[in-house]
PDB file of N, CA and C in Angstrom:
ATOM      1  N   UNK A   1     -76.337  83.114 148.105  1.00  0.00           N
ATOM      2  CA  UNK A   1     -75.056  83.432 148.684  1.00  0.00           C
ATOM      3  C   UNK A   1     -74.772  84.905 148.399  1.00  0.00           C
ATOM      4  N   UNK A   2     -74.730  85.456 149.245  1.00  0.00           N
ATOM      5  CA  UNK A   2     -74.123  87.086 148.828  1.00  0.00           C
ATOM      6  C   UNK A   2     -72.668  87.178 148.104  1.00  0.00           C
ATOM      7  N   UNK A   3     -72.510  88.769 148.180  1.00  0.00           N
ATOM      8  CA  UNK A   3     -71.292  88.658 147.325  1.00  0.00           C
ATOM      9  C   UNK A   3     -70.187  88.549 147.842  1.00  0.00           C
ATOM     10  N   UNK A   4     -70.094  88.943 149.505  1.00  0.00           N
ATOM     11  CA  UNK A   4     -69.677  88.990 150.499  1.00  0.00           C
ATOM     12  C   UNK A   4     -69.036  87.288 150.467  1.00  0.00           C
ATOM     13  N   UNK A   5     -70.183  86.634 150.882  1.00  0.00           N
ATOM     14  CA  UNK A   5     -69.260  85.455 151.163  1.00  0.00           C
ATOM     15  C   UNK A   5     -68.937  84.327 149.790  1.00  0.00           C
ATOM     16  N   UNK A   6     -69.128  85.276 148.926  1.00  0.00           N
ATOM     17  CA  UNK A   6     -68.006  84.592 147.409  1.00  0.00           C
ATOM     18  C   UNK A   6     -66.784  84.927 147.615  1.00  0.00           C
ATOM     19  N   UNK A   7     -66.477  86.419 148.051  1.00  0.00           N
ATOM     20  CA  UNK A   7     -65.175  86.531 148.003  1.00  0.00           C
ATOM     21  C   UNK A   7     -64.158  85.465 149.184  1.00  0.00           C
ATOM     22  N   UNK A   8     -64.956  85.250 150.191  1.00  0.00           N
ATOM     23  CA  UNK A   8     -64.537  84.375 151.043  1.00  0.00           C
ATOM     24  C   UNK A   8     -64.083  82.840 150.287  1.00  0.00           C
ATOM     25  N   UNK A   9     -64.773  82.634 149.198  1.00  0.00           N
ATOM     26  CA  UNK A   9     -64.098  81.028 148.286  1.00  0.00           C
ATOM     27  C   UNK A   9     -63.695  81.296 147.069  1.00  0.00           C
ATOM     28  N   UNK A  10     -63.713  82.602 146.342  1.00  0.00           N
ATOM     29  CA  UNK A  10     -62.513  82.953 145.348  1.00  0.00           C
ATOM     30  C   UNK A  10     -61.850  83.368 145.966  1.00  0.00           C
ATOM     31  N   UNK A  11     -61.349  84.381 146.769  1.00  0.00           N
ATOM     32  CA  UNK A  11     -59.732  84.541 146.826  1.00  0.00           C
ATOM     33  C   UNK A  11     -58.616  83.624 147.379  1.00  0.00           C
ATOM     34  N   UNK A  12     -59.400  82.946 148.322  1.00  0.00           N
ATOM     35  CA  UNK A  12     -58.469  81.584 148.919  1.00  0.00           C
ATOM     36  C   UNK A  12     -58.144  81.456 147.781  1.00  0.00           C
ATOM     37  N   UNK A  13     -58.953  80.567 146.780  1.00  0.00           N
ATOM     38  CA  UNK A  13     -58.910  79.873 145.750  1.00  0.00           C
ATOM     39  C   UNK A  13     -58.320  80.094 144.520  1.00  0.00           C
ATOM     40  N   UNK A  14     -58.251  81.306 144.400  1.00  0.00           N
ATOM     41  CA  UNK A  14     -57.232  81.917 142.948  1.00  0.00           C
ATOM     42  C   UNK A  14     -55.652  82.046 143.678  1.00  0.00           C
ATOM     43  N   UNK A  15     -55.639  82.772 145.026  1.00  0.00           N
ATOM     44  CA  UNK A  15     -54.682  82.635 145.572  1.00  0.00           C
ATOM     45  C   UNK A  15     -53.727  81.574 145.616  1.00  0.00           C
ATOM     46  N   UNK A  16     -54.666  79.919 146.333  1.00  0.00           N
ATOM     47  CA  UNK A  16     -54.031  79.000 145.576  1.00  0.00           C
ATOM     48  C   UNK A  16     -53.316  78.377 144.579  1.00  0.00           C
ATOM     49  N   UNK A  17     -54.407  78.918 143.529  1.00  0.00           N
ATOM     50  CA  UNK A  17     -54.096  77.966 142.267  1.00  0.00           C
ATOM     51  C   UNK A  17     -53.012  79.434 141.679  1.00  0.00           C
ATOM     52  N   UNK A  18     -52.605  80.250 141.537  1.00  0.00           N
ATOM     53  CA  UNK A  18     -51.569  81.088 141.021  1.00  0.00           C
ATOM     54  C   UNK A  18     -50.137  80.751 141.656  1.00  0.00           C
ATOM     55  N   UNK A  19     -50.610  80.467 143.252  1.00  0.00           N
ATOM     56  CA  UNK A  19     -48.978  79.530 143.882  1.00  0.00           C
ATOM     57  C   UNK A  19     -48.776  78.665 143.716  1.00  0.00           C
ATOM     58  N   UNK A  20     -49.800  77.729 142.989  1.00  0.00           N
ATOM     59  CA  UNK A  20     -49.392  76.301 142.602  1.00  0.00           C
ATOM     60  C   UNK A  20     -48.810  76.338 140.659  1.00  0.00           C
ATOM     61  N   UNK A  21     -49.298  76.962 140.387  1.00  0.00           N
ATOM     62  CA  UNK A  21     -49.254  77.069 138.717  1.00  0.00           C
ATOM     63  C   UNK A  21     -47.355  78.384 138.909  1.00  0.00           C
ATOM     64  N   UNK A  22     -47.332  78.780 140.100  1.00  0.00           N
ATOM     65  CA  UNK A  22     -45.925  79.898 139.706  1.00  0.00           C
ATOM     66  C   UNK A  22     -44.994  79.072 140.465  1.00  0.00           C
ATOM     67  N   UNK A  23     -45.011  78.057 140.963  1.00  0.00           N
ATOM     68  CA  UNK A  23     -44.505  76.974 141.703  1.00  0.00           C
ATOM     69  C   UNK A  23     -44.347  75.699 141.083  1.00  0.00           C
ATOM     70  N   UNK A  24     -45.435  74.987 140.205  1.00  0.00           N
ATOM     71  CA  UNK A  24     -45.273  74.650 138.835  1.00  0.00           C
ATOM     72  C   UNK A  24     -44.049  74.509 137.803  1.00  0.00           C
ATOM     73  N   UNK A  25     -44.290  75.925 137.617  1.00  0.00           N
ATOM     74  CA  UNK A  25     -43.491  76.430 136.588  1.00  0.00           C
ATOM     75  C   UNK A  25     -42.038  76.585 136.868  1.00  0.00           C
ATOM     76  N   UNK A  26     -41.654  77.101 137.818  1.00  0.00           N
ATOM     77  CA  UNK A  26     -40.803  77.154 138.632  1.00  0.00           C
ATOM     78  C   UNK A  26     -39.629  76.113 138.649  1.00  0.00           C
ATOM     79  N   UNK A  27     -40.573  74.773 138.865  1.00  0.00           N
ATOM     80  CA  UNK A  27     -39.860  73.452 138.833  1.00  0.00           C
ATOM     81  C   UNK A  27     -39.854  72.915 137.806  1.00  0.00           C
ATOM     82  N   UNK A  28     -40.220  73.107 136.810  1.00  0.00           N
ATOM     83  CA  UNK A  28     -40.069  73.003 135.609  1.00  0.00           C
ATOM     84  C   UNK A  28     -38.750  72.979 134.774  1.00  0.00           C
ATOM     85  N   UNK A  29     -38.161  72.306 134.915  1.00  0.00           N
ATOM     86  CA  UNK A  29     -37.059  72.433 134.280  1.00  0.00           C
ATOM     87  C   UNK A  29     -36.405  72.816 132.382  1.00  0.00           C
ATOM     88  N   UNK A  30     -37.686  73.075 131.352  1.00  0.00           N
ATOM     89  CA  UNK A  30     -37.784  72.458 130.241  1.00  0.00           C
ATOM     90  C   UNK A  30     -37.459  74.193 130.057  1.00  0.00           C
ATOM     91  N   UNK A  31     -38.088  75.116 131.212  1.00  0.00           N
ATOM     92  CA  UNK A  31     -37.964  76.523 130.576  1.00  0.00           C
ATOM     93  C   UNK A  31     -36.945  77.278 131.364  1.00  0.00           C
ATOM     94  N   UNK A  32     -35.558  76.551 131.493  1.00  0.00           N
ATOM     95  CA  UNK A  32     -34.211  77.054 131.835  1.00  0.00           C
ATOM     96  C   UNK A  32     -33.901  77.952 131.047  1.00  0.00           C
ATOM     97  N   UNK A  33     -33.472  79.444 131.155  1.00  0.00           N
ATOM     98  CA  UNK A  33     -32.778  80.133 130.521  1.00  0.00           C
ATOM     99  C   UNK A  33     -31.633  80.270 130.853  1.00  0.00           C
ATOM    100  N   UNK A  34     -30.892  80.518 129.662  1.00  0.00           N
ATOM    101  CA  UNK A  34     -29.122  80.791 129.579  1.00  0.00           C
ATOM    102  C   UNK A  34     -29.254  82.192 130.666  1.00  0.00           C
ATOM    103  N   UNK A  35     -27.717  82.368 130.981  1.00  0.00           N
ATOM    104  CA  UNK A  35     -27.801  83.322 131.278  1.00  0.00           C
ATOM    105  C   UNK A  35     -27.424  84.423 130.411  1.00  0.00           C
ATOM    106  N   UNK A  36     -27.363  85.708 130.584  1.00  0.00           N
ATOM    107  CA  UNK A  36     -27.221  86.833 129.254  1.00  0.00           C
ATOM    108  C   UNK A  36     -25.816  86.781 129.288  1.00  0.00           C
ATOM    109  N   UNK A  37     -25.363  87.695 128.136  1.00  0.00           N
ATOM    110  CA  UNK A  37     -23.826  88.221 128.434  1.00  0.00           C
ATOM    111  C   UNK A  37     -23.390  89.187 128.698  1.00  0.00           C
ATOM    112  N   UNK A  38     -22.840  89.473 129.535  1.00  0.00           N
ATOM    113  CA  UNK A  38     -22.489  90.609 130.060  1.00  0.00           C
ATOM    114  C   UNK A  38     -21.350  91.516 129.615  1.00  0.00           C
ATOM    115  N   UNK A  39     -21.634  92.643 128.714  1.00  0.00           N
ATOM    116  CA  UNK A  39     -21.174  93.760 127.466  1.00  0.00           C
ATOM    117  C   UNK A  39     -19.935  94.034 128.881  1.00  0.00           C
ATOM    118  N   UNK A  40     -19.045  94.168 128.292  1.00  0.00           N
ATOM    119  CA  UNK A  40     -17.836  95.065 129.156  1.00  0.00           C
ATOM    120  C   UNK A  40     -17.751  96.399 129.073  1.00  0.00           C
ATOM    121  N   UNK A  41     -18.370  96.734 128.215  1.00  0.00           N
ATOM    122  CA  UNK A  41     -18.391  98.388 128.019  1.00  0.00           C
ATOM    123  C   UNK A  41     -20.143  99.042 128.388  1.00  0.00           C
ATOM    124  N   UNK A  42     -19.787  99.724 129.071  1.00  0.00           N
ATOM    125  CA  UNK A  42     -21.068 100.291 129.624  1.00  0.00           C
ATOM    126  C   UNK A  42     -21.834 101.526 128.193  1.00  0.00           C
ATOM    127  N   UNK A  43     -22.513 100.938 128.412  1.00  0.00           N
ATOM    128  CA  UNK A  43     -24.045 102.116 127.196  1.00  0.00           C
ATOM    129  C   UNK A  43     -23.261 103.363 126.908  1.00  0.00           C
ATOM    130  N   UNK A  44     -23.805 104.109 128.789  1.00  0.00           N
ATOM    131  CA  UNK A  44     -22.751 105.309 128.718  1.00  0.00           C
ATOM    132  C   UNK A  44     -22.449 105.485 130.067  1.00  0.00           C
ATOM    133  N   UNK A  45     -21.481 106.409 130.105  1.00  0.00           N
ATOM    134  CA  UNK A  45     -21.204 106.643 131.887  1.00  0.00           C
ATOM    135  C   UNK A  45     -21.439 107.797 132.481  1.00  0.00           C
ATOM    136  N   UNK A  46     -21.830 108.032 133.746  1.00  0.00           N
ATOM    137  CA  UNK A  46     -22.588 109.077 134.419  1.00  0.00           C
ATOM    138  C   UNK A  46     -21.473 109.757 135.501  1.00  0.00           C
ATOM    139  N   UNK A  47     -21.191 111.284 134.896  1.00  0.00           N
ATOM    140  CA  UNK A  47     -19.969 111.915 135.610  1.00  0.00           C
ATOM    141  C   UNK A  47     -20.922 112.671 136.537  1.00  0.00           C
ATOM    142  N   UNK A  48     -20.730 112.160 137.440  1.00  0.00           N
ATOM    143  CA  UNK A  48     -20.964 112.825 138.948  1.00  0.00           C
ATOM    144  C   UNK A  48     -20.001 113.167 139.779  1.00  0.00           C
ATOM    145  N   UNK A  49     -19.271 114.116 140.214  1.00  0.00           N
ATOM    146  CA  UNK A  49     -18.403 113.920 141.530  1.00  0.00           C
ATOM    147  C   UNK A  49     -18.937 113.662 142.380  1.00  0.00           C
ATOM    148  N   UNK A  50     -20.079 114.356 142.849  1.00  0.00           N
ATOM    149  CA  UNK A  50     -20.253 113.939 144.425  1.00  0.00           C
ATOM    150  C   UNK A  50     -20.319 112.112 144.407  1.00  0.00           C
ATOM    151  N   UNK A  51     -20.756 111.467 143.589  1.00  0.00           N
ATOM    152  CA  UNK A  51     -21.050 110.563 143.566  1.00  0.00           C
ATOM    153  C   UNK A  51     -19.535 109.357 143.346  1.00  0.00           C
ATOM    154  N   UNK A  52     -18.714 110.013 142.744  1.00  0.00           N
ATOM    155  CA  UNK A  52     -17.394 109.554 142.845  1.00  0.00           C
ATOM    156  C   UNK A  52     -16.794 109.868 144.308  1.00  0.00           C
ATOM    157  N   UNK A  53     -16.810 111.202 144.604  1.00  0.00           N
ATOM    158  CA  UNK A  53     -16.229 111.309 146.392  1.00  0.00           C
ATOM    159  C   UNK A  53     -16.780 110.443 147.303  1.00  0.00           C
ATOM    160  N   UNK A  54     -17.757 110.190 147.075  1.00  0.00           N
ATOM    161  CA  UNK A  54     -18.854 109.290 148.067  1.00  0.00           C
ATOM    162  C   UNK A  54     -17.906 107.611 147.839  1.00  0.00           C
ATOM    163  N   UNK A  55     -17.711 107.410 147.153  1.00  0.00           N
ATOM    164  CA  UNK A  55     -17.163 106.152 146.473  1.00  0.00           C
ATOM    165  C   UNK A  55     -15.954 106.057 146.969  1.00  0.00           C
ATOM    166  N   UNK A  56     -14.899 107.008 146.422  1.00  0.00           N
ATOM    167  CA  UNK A  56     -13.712 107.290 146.903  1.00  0.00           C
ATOM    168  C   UNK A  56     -13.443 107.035 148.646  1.00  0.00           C
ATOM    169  N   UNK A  57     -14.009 107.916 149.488  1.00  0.00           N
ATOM    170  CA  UNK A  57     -14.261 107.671 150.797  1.00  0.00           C
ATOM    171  C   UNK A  57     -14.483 106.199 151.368  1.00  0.00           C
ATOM    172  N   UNK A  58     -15.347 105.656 150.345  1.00  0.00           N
ATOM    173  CA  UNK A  58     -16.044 104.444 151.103  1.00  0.00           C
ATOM    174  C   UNK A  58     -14.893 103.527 150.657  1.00  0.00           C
ATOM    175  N   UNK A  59     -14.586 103.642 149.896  1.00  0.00           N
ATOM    176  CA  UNK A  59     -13.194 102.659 149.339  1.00  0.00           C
ATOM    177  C   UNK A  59     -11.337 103.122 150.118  1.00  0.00           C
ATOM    178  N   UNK A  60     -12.035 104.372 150.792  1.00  0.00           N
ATOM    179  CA  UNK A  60     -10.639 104.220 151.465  1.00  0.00           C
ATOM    180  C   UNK A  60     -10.930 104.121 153.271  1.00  0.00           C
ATOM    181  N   UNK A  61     -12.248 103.969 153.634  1.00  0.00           N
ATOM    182  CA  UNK A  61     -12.470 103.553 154.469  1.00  0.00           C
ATOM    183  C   UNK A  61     -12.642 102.206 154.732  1.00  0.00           C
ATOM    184  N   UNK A  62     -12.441 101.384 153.226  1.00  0.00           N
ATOM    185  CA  UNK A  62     -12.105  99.362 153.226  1.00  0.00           C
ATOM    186  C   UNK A  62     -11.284  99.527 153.641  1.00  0.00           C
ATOM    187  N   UNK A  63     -10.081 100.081 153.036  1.00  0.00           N
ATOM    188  CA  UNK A  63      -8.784  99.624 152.855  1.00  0.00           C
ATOM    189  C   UNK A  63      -8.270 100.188 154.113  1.00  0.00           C
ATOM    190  N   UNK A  64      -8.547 100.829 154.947  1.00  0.00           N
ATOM    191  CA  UNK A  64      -8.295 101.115 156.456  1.00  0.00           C
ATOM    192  C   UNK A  64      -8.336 100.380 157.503  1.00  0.00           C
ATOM    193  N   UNK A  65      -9.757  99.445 157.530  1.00  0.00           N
ATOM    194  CA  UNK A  65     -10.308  98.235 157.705  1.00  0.00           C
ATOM    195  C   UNK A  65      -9.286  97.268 157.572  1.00  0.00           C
ATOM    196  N   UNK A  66      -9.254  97.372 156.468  1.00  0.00           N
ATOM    197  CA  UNK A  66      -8.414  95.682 156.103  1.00  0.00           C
ATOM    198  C   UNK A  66      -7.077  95.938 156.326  1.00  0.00           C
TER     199      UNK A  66
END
């Protein structure tokens, strides 16, 4: 068999078995995680204006809308 037509029955085949084993797992119910908690205070905060005007605009172009 060349090498050529191996790859033709491993990759189907790993392809398979990685969607069945991440699909598996998936349904698995035993490895539920909590969800995290979410800190109210941010790390740190990033002073940009342009990036606030951009914001500003888009928030008074809702409220124009609505």
């Amino acid at each position: 068999m060349s090498a050529k037509a191996r790859y033709v029955w491993i990759v189907p085949a790993v392809l398979v078995a990685s969607w069945l084993a991440v699909r598996s797992l998936a349904a698995y119910p035993a490895y539920e995680l909590e969800d995290p908690e979410l800190s109210m205070v941010s790390a740190h905060e990033l002073v940009d204006p342009a990036l606030t005007g951009l914001i500003r605009h888009f928030a008074a172009q809702a409220r124009e809308q609505n």
